[in-house]
N, C-alpha and C. Protein backbone atom coordinates (compact mmCIF):
# COMPACT_ATOMS: atom_id res chain seq x y z
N UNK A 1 100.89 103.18 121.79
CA UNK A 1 102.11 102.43 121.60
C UNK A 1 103.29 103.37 121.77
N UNK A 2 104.36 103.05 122.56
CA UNK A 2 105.51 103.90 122.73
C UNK A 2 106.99 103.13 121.98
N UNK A 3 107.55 103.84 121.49
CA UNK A 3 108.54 103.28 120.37
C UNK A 3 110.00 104.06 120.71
N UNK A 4 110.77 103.63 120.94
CA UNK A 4 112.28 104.22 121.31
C UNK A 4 113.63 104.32 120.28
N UNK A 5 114.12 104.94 120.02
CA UNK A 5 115.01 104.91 118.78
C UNK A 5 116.35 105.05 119.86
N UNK A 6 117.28 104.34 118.81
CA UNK A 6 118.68 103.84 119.32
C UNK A 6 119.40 104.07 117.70
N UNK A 7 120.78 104.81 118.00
CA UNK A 7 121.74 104.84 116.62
C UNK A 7 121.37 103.25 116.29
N UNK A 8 121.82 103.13 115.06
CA UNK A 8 122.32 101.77 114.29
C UNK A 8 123.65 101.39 114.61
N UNK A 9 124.24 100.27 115.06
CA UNK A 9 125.23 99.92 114.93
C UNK A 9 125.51 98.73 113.87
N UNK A 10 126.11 99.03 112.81
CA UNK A 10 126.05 98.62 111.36
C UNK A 10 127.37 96.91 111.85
N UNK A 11 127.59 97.10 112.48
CA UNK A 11 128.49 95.22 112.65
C UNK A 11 127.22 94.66 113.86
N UNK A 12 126.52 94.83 114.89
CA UNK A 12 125.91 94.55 115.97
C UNK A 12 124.56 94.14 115.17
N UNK A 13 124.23 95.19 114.29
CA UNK A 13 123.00 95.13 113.96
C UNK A 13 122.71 94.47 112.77
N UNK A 14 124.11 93.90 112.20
CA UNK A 14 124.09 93.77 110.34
C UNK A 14 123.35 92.62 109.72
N UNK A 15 123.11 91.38 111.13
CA UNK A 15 122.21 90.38 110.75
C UNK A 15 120.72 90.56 110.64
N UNK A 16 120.22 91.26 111.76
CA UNK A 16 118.81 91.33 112.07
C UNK A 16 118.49 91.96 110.64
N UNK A 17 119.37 92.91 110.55
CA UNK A 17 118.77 94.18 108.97
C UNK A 17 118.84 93.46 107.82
N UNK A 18 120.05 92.45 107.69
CA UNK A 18 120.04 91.42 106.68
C UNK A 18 118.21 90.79 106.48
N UNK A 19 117.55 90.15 107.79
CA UNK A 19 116.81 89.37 107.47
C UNK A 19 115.95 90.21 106.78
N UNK A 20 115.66 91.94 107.17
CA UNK A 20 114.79 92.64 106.89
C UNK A 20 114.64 93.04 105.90
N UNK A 21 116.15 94.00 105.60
CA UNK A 21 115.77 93.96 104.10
C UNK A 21 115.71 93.42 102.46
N UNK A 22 116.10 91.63 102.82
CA UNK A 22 115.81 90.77 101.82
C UNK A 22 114.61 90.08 101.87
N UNK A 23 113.12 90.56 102.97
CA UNK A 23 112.82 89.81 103.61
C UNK A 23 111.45 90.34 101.91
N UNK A 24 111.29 89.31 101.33
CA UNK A 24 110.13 89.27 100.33
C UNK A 24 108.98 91.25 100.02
N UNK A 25 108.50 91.42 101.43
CA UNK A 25 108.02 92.60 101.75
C UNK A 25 108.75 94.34 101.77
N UNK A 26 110.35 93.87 101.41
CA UNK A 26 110.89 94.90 101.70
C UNK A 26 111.51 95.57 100.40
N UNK A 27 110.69 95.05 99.08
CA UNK A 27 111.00 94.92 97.75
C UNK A 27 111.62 96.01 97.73
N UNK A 28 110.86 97.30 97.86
CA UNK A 28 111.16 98.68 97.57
C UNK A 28 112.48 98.83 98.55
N UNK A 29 112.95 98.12 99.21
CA UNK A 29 114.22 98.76 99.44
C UNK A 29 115.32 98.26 98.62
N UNK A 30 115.10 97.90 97.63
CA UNK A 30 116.06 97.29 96.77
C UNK A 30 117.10 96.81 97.43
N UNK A 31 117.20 95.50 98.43
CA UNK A 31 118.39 95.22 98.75
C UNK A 31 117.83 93.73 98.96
N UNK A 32 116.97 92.71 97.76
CA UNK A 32 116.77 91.48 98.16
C UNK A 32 117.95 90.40 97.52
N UNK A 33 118.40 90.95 97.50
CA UNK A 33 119.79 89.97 96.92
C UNK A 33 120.97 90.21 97.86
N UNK A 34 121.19 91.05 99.12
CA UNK A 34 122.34 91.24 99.00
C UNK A 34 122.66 90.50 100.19
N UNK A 35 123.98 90.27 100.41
CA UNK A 35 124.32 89.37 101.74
C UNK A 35 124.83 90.53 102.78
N UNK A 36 125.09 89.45 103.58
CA UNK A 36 125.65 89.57 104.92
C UNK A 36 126.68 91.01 104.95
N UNK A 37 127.62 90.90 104.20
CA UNK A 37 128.62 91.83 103.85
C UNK A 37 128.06 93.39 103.02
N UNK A 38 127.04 93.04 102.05
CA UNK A 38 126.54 94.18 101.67
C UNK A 38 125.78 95.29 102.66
N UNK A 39 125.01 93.97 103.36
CA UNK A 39 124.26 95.22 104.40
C UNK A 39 125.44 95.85 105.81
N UNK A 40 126.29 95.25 105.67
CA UNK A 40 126.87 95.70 106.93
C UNK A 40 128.21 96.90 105.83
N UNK A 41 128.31 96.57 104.81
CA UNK A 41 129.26 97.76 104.04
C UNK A 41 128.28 98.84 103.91
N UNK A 42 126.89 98.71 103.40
CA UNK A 42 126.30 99.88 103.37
C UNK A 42 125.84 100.66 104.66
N UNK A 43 125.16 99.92 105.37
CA UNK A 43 124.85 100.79 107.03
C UNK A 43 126.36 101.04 107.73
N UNK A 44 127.53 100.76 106.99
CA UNK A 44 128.68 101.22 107.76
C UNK A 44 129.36 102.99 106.51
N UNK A 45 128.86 102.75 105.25
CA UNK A 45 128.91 103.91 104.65
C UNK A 45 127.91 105.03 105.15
N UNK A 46 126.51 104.47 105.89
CA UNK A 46 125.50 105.64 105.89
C UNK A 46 126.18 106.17 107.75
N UNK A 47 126.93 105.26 108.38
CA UNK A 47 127.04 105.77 109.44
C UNK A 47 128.42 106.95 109.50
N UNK A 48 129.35 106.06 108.18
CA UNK A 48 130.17 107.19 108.25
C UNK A 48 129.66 108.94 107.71
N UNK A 49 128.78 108.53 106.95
CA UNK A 49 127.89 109.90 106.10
C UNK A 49 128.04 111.02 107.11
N UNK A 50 128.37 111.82 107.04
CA UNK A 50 127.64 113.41 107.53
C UNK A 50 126.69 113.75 107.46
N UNK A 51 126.06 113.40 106.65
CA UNK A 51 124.42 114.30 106.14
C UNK A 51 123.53 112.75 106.19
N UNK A 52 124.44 111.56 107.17
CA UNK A 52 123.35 110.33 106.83
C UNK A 52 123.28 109.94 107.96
N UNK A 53 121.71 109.51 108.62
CA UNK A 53 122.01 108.30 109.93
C UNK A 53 121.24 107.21 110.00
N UNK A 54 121.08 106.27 110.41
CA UNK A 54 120.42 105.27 110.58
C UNK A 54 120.22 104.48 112.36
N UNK A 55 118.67 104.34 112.44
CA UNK A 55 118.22 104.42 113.48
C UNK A 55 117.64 102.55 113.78
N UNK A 56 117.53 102.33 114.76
CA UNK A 56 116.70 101.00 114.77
C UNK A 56 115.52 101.66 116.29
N UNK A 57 114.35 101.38 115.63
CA UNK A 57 113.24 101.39 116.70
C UNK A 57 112.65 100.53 117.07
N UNK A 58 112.29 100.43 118.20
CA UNK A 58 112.23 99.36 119.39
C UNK A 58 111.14 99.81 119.74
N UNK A 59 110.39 98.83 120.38
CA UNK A 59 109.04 98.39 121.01
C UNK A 59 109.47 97.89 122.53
N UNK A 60 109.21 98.25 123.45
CA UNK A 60 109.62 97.50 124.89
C UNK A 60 110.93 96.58 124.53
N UNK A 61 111.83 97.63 124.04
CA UNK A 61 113.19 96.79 124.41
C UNK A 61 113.62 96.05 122.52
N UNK A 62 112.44 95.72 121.81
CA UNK A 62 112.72 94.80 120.76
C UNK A 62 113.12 95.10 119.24
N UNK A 63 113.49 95.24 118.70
CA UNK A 63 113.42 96.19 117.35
C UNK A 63 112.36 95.57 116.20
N UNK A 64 111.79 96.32 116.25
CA UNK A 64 111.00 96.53 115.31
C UNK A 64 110.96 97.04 114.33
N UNK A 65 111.68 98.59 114.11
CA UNK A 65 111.84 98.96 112.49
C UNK A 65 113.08 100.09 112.73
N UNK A 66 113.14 100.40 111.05
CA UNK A 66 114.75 100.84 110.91
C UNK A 66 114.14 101.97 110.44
N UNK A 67 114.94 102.84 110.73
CA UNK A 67 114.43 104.69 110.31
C UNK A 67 116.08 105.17 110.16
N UNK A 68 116.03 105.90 108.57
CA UNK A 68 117.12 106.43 108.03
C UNK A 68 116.59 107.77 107.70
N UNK A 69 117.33 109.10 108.42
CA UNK A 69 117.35 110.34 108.32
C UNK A 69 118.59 111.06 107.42
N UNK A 70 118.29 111.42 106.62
CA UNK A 70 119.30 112.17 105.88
C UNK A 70 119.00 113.77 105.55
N UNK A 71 119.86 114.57 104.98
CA UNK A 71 119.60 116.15 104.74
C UNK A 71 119.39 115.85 102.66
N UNK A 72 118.62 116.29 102.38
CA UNK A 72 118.42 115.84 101.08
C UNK A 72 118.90 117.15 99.78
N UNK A 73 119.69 117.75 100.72
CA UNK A 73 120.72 118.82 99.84
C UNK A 73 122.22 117.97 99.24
N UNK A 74 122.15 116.95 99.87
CA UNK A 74 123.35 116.00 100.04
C UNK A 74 123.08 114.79 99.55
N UNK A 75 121.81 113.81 100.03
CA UNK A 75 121.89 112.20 99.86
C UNK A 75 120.40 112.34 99.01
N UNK A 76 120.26 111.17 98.51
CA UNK A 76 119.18 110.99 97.31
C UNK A 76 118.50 111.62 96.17
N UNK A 77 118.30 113.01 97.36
CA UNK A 77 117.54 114.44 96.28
C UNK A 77 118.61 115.36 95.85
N UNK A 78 119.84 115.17 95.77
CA UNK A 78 120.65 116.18 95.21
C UNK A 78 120.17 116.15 93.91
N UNK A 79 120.03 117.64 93.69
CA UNK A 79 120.13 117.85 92.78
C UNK A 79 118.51 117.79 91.69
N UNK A 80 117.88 117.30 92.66
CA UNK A 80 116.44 116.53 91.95
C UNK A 80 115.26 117.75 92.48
N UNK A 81 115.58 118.32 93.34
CA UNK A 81 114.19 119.73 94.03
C UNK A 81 115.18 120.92 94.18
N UNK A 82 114.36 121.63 94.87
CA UNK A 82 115.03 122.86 95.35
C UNK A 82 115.01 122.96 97.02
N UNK A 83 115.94 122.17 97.34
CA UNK A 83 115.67 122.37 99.01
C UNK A 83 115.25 123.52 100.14
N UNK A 84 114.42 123.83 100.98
CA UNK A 84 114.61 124.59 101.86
C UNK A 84 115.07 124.13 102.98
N UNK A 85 115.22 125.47 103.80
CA UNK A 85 116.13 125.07 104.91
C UNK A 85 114.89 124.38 105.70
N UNK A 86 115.59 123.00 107.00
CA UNK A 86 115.25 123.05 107.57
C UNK A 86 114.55 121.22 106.97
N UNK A 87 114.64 121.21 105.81
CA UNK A 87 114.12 119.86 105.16
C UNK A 87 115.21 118.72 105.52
N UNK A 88 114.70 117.71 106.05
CA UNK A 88 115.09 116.57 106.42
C UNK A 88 114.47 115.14 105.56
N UNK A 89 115.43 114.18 105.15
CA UNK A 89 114.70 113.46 104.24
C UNK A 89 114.44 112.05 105.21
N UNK A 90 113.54 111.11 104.85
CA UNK A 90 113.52 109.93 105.78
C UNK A 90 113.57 108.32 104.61
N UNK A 91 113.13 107.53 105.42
CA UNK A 91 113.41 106.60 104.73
C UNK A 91 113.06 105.83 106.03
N UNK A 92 111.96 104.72 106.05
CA UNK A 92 112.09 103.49 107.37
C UNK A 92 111.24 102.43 106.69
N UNK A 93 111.46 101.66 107.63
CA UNK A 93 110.92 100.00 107.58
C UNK A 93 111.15 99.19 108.30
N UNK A 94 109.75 98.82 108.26
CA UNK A 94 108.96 98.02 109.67
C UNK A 94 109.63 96.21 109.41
N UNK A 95 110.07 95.92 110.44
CA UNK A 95 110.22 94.68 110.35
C UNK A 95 109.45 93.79 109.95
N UNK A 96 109.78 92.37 109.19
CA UNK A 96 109.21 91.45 109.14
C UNK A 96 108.28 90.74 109.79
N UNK A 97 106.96 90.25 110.16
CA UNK A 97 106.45 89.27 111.17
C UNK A 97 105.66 88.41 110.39
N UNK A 98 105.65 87.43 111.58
CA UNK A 98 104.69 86.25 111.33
C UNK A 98 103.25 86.47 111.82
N UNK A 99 103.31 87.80 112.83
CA UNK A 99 102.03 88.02 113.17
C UNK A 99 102.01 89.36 113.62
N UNK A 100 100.88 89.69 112.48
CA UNK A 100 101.08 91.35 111.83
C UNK A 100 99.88 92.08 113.05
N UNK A 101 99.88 92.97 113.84
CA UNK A 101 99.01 93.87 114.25
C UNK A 101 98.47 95.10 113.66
N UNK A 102 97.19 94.75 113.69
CA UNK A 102 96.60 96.08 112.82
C UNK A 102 96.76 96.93 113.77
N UNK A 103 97.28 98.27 112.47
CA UNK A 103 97.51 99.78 112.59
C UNK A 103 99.07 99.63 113.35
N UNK A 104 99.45 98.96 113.33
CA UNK A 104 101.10 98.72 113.39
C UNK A 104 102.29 99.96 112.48
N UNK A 105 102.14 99.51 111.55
CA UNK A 105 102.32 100.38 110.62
C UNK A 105 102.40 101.93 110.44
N UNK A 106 101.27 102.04 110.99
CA UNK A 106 100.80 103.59 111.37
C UNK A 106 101.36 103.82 112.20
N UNK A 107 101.39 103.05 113.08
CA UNK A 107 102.11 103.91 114.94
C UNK A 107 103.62 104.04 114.34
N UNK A 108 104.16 103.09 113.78
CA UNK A 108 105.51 103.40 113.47
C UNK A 108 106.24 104.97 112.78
N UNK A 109 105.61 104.36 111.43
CA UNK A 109 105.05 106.20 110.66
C UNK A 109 105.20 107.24 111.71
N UNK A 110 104.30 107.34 112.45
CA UNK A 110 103.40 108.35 112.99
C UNK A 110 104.83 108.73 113.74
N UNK A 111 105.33 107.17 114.70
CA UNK A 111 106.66 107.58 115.86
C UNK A 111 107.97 108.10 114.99
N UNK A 112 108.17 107.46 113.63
CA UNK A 112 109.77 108.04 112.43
C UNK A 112 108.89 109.82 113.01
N UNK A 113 107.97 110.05 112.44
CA UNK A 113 107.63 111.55 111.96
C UNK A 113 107.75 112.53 113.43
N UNK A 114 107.26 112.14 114.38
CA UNK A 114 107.60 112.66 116.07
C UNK A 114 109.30 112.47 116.46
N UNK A 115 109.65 111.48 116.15
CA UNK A 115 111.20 111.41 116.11
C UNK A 115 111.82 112.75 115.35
N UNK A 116 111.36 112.67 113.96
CA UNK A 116 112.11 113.75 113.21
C UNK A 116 111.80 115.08 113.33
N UNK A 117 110.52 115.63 114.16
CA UNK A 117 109.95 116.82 114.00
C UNK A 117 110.10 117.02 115.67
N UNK A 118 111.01 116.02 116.29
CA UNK A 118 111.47 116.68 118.12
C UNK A 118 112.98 117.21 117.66
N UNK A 119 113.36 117.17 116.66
CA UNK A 119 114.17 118.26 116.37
C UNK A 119 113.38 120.01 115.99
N UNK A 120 113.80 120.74 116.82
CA UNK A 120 113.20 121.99 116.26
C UNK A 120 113.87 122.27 115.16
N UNK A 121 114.36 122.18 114.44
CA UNK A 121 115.31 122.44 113.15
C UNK A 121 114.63 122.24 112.08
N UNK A 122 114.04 121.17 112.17
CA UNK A 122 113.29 120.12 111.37
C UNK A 122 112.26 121.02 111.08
N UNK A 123 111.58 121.43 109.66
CA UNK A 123 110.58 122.28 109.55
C UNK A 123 109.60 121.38 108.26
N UNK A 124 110.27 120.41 107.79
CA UNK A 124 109.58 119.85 107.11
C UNK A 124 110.26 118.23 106.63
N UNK A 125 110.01 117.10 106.16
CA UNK A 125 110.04 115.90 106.24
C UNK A 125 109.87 115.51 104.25
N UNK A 126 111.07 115.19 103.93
CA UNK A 126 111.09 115.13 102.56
C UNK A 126 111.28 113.63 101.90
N UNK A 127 110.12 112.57 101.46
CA UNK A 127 110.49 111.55 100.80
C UNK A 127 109.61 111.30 99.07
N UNK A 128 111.13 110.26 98.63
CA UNK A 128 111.15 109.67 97.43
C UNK A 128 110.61 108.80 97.61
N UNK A 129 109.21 107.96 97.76
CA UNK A 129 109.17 106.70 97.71
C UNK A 129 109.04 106.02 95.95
N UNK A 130 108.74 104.65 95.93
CA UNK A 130 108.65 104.44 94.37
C UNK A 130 107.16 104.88 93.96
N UNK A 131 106.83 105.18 92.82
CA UNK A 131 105.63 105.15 92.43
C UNK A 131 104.83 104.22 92.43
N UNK A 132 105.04 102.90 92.57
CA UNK A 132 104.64 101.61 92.88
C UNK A 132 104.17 101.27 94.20
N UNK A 133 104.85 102.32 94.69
CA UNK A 133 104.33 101.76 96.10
C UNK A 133 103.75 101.91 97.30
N UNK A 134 101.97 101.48 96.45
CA UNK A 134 100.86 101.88 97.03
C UNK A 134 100.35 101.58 98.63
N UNK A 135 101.47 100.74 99.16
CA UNK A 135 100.83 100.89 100.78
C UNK A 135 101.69 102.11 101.45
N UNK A 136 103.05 102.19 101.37
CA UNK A 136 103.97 103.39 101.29
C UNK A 136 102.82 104.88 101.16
N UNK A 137 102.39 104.79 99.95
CA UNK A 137 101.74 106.37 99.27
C UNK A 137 100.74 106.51 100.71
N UNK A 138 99.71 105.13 101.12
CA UNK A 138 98.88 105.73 101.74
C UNK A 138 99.49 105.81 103.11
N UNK A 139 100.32 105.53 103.81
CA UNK A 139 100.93 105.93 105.20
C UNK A 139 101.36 107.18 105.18
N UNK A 140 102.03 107.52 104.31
CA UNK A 140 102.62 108.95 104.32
C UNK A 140 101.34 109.52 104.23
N UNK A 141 100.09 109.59 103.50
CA UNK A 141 98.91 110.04 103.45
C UNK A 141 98.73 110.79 104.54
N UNK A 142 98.53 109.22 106.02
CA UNK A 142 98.03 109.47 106.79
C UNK A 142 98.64 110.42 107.80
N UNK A 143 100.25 110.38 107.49
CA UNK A 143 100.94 111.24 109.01
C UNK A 143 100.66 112.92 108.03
N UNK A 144 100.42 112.87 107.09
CA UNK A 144 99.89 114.51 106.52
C UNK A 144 101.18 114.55 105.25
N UNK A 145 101.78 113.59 104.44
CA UNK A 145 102.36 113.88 103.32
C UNK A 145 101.28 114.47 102.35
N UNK A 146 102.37 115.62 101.58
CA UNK A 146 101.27 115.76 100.24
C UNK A 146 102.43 115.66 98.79
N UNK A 147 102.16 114.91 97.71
CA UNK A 147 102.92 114.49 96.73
C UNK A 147 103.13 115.87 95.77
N UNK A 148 104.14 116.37 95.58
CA UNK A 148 104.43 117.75 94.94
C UNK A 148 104.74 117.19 93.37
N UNK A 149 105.35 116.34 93.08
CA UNK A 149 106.47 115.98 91.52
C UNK A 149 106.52 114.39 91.68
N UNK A 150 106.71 114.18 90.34
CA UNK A 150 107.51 112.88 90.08
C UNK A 150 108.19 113.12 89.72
N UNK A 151 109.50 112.59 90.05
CA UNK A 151 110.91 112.53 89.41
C UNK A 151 111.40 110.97 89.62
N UNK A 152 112.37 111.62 88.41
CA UNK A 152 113.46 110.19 88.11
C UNK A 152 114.60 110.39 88.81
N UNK A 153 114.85 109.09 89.78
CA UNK A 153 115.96 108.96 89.75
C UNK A 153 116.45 107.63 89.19
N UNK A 154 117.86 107.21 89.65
CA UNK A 154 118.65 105.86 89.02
C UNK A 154 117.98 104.92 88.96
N UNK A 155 117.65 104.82 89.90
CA UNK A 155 116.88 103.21 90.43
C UNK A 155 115.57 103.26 90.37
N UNK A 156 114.82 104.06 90.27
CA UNK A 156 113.27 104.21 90.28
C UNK A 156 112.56 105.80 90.15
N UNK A 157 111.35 105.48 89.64
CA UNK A 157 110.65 106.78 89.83
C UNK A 157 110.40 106.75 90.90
N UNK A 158 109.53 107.84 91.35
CA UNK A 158 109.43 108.31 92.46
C UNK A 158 108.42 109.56 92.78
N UNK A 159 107.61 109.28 94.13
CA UNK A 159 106.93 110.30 94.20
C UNK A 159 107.63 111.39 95.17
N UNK A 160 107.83 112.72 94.61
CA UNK A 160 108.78 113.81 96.00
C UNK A 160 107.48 113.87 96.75
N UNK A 161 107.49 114.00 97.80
CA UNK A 161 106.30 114.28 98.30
C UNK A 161 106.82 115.17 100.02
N UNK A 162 106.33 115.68 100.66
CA UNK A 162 106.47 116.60 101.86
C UNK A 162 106.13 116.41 102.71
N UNK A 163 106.23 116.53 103.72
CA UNK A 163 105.30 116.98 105.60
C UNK A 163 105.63 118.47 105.89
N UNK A 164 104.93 119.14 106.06
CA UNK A 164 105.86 119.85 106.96
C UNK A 164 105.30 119.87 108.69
N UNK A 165 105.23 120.64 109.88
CA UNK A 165 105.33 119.66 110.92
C UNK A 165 103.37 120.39 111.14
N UNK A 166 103.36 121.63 110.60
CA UNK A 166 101.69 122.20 110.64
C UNK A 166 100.69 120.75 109.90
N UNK A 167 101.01 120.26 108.80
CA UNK A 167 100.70 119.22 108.32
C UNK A 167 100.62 118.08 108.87
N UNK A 168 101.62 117.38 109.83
CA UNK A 168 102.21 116.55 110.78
C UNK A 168 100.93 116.07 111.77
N UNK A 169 101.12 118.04 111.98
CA UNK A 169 99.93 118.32 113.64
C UNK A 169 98.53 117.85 113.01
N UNK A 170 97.98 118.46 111.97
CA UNK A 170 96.58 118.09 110.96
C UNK A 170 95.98 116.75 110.65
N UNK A 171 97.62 115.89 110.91
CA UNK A 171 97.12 115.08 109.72
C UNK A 171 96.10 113.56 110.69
N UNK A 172 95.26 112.95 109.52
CA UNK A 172 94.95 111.95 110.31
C UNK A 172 95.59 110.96 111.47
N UNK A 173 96.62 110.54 111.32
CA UNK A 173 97.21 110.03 112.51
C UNK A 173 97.45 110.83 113.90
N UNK A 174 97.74 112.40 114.18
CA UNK A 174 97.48 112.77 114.88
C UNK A 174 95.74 113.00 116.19
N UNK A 175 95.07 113.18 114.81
CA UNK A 175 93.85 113.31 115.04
C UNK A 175 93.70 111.81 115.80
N UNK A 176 93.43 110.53 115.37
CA UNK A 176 93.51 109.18 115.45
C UNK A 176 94.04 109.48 117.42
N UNK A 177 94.92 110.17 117.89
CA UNK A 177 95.74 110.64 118.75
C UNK A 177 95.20 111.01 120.00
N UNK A 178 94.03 112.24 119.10
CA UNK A 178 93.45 113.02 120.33
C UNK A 178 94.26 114.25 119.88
N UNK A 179 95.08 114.88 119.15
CA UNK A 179 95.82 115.83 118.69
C UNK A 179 94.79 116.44 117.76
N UNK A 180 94.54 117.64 118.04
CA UNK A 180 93.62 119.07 117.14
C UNK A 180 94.40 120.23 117.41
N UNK A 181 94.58 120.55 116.13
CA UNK A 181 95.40 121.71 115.76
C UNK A 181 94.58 122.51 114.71
């Protein structure tokens, strides 16, 4: 499966993301209440961000899921680890369907983590997901996350958990690939 990333444009894009992230499945993004105006004020704060971006990925042309890259010296993890250089934090989600393809999911994963690690800069891949949220824990599993801490933040616990890109190369989804490292 080949997957293409395009900036977000937070007024162009503010409906489709509306449906997504109130859409029943997208619990953990905490945004099932909000309207029209919320999602297009917030993807217009993460675009103004410096240390924030937001991506929409596409399938032959279609969007399919949203991938948010941030530096986590700055947005979510301030203050919560000890950053090294070179750590990039993520955040994505797969669109809604009526008709789900197995290992979907995975290819997406797998394409956020090749997206973020075709930066050479990029030396490692840093997320908070909730502790709750057991299909989340096992995807990151598979692209080679390993869970370091729980911490608290505002809105939820959370597992810190890592990639770095030797891990990336290792991990089952590569392998799945034809990739041996």
């Amino acid at each position: 499966m080949t997957f293409t990333v395009r900036p977000l444009d937070p007024f162009a894009d503010a409906e489709l993301l509306h449906g997504w992230v109130t859409h029943p499945k997208a619990a953990f993004w905490m945004m099932q209440d909000a309207k029209l105006q919320d999602v297009e004020r917030e993807y217009m704060a993460i675009s103004a961000h410096e240390h924030h971006d937001a991506f929409i990925g596409l399938k032959d042309g279609e969007p399919v899921f949203l991938m948010e890259r941030y530096d986590p010296r700055y947005v979510e993890l301030q203050g919560l680890y000890d950053p090294e250089p070179g750590d990039v934090g993520m955040h994505f989600l797969v669109a809604p369907t009526d008709t789900p393809v197995r290992g979907f999911t995975r290819e997406v994963i797998t394409a956020v983590m090749e997206a973020l690690f075709a930066d050479e800069s990029t030396a490692r891949v840093v997320v908070e997901p909730d502790i709750r949220n057991d299909a989340v824990h096992a995807l990151n599993e598979y692209v080679g996350f390993e869970v370091v801490d729980k911490i608290e933040k505002p809105e939820k616990d959370a597992y810190l958990s890592f990639c770095t890109r030797e891990q990336f190369l290792k991990s089952p989804s590569m392998a799945a690939r034809g990739v041996t490292r």
